[in-house]
Protein backbone atom coordinates (compact mmCIF):
# COMPACT_ATOMS: atom_id res chain seq x y z
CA UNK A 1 0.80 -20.31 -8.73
CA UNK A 2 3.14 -22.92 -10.72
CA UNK A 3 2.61 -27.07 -10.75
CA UNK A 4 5.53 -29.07 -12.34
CA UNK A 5 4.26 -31.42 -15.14
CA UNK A 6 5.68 -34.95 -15.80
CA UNK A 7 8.02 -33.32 -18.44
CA UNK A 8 9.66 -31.38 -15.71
CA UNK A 9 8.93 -28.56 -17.20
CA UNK A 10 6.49 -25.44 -14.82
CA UNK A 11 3.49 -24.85 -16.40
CA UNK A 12 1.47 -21.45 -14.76
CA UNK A 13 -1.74 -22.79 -12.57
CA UNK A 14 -4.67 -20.38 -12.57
CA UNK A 15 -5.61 -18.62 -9.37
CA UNK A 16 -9.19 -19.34 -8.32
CA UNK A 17 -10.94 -16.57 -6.51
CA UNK A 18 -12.03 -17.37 -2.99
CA UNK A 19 -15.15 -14.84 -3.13
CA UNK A 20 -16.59 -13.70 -6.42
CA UNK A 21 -19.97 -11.74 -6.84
CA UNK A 22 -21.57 -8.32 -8.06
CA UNK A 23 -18.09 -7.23 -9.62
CA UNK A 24 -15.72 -7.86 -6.39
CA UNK A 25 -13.42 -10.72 -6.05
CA UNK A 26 -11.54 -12.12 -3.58
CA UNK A 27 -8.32 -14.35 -3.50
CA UNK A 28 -7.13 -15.67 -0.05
CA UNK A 29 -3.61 -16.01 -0.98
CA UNK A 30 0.08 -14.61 -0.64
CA UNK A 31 -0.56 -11.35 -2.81
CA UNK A 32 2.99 -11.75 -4.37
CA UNK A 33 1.55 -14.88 -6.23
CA UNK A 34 -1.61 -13.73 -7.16
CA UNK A 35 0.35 -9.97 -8.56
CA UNK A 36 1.94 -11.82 -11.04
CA UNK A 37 -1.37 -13.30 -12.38
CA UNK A 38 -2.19 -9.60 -13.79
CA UNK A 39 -1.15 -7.90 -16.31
CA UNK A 40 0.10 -4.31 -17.25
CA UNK A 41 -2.10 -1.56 -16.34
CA UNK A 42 -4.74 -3.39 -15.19
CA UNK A 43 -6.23 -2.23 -12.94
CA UNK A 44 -6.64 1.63 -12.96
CA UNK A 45 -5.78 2.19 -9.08
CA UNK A 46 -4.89 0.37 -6.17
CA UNK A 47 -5.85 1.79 -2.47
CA UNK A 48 -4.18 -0.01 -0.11
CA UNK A 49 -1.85 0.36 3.21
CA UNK A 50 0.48 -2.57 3.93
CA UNK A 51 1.30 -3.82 7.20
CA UNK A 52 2.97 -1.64 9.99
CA UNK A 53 5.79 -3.00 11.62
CA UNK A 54 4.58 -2.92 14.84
CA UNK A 55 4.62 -6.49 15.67
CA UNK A 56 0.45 -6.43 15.74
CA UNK A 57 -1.25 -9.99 15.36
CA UNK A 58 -2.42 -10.27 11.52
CA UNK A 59 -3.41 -13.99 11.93
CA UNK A 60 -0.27 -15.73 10.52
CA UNK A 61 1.87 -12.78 8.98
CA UNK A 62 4.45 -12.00 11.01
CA UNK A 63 4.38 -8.03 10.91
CA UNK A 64 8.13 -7.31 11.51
CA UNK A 65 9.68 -4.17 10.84
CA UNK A 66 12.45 -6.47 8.48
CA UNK A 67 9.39 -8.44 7.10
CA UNK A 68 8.02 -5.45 6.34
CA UNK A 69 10.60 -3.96 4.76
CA UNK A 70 10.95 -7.28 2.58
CA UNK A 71 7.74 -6.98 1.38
CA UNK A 72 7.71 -3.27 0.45
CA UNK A 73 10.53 -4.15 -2.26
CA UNK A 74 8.70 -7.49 -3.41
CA UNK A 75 5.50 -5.88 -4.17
CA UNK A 76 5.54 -2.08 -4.80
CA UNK A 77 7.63 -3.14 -8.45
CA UNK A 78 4.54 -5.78 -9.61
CA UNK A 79 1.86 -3.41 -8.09
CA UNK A 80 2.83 -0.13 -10.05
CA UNK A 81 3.41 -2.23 -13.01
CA UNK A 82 -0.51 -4.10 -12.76
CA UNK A 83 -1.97 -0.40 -11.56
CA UNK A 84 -2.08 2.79 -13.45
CA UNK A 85 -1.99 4.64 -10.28
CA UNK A 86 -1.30 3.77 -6.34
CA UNK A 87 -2.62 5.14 -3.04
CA UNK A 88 -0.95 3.60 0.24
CA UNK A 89 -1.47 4.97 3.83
CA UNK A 90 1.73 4.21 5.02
CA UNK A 91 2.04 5.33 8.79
CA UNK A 92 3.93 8.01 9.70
CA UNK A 93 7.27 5.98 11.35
CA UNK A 94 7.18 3.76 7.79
CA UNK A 95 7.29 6.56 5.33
CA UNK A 96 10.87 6.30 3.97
CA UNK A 97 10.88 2.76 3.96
CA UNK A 98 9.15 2.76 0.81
CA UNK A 99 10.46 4.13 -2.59
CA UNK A 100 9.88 7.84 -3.88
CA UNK A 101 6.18 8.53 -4.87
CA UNK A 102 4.95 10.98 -7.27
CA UNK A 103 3.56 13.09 -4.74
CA UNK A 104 2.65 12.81 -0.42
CA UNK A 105 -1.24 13.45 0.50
CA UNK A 106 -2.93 12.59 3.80
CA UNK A 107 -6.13 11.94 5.37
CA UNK A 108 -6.19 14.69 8.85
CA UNK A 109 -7.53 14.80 11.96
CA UNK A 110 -8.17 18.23 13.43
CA UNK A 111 -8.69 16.89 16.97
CA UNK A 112 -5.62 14.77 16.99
CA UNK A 113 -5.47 11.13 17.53
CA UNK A 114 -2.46 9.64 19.17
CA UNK A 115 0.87 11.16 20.70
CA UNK A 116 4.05 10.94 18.29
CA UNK A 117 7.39 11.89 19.08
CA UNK A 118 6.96 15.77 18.53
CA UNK A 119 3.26 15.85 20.23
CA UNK A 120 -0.52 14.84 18.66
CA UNK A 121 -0.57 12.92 15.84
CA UNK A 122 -3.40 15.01 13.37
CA UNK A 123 -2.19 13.67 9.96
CA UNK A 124 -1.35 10.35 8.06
CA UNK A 125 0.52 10.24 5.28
CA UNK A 126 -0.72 8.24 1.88
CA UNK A 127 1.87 7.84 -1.24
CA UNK A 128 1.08 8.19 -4.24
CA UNK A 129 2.18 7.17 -7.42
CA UNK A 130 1.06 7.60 -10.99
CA UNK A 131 -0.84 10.60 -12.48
CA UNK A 132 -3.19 12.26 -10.58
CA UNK A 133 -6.72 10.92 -12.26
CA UNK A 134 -8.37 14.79 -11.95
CA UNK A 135 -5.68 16.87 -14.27
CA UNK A 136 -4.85 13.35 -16.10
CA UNK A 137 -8.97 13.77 -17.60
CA UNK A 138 -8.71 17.63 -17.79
CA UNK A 139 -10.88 17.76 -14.13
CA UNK A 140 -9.36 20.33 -12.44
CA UNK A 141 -6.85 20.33 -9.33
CA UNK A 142 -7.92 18.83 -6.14
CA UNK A 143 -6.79 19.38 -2.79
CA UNK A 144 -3.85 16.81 -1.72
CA UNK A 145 -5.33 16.25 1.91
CA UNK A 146 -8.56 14.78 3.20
CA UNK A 147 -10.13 15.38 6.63
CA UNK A 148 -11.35 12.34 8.56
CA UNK A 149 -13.82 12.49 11.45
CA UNK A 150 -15.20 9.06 12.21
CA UNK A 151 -13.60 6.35 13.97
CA UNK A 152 -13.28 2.68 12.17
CA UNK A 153 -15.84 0.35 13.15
CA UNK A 154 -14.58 -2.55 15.25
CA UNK A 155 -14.88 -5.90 12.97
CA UNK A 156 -11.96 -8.43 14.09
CA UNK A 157 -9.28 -6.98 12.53
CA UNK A 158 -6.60 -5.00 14.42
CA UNK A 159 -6.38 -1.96 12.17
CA UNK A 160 -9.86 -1.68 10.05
CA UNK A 161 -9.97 1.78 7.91
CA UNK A 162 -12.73 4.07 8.75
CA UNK A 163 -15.47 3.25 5.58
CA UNK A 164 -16.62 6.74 5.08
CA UNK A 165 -12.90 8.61 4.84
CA UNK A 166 -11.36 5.51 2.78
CA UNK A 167 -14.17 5.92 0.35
CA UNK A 168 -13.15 10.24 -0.10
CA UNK A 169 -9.81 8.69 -0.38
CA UNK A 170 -10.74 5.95 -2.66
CA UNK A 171 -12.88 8.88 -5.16
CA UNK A 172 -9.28 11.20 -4.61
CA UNK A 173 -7.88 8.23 -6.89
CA UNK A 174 -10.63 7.49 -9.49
CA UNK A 175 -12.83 9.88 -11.62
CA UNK A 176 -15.32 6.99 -12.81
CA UNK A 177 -17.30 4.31 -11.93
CA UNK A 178 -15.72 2.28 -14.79
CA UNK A 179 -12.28 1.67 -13.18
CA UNK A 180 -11.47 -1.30 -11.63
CA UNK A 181 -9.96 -1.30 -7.46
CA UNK A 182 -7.30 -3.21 -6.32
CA UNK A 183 -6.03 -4.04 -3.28
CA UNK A 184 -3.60 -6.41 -2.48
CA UNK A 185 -3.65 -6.33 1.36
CA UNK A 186 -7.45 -6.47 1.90
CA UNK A 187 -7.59 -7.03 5.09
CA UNK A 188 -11.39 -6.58 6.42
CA UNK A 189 -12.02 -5.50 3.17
CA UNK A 190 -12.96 -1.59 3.78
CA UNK A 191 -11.51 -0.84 0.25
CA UNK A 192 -13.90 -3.43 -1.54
CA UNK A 193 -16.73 -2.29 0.49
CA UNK A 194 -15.84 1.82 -0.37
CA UNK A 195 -15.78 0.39 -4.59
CA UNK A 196 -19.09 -1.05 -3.93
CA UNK A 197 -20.72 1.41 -2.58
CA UNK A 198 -19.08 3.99 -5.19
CA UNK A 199 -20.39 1.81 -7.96
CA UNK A 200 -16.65 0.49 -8.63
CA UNK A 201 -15.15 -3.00 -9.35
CA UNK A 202 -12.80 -4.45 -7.02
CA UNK A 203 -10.50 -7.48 -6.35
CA UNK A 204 -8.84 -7.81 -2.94
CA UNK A 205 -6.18 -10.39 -2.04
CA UNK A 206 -5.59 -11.57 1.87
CA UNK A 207 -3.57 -14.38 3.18
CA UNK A 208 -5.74 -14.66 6.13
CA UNK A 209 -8.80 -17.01 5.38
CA UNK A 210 -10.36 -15.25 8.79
CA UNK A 211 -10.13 -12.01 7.05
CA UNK A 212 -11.40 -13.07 4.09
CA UNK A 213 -14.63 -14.27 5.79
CA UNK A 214 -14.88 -10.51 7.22
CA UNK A 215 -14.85 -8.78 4.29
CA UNK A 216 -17.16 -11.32 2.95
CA UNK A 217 -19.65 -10.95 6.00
CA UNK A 218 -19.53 -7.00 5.47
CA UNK A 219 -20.59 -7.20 1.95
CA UNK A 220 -23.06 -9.53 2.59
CA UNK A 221 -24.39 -6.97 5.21
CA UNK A 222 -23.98 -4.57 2.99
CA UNK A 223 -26.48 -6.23 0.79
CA UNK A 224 -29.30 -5.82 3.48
CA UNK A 225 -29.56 -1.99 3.63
């Protein structure tokens, strides 16, 4: 964020986190502020998916196929400059909208879920971008695909992630409990509660105070067990 001073001249204001506790932090803001707040390299992945398009209620964002669009070429440039590497489930019908990743995994569905335009939907593309974490430390190769068998628990958000696949998705993207999450469209907050759990660091950003208080609930709940 910027403030004018009496000089005239715009002097950077500091970002105050909404949520801060146990290594995750929140900001309830516009993430394209907040992105420019970090600097290179960061953070050493970001898991995220942006919005979809679709015209779904995301309590004040209008979620436009052109808004989309807009904010795909705002934010992938400061993201992959603040994050070492980048994971985004993108949707299927979104997939070229964004620019060319390093490589294409998904997260699978053997039964199916949903009925595309050439029959039952049974995989999701994620992009992503940077060096693959596994081969970068001398790991080993990893598959590039990850079945999912749950379904996402219902919490007040229109499209939650389900916890236990985001978090194989989340460990496909970091090899050690030192590296620091990010994700920039938080939403319910199912990637800060998948760093917790894997003994990760995380800061989400969400321009929906509502959603904010989700993700805050959940970790709190999280707390009890």
């Amino acid at each position: 964020m910027m403030k004018t001073v009496n000089s005239g001249q715009i002097e950077p204001q500091v970002m105050l986190p909404y949520y801060e506790q146990d290594g995750i932090t929140i900001y309830n803001a516009d993430c394209r502020t907040v992105l420019d707040s970090f600097t290179p390299n960061q953070f050493d992945l970001c898991l995220t998916d942006y919005p979809y398009g679709v015209n779904i209620d995301y309590d004040g964002y209008e979620d436009s196929q052109q808004n989309l669009l807009e904010l795909i070429n705002e934010t992938i440039p400061k993201i992959t400059k603040v994050c070492k590497r980048t994971l985004i489930a993108t949707g299927t019908e979104n997939l070229f909208l964004y620019p060319k990743p390093s490589w294409i995994l998904c997260w699978y569905v053997k039964a199916g879920a949903g009925v595309n335009k050439w029959g039952f939907t049974t995989w999701h593309p994620i992009l992503a971008y940077g060096k693959d974490p596994y081969l970068e430390n001398r790991l080993g190769s990893r598959a590039d695909s990850i079945e999912h068998t749950e379904t996402a628990e219902k919490n007040g958000h229109p499209c939650p992630k389900p916890l236990t696949t985001w978090k194989k998705v989340l460990l496909r993207g970091s090899v050690s409990t030192d590296d620091v999450i990010l994700d920039p469209f938080m939403g319910s907050g199912t990637t800060l509660l998948a760093a917790k759990q894997l003994g990760r660091k995380a800061v989400g950003i969400e321009q929906s105070q509502k959603y904010c208080d989700i993700a805050i609930k959940r970790l709190a709940q999280m707390e009890m067990f």
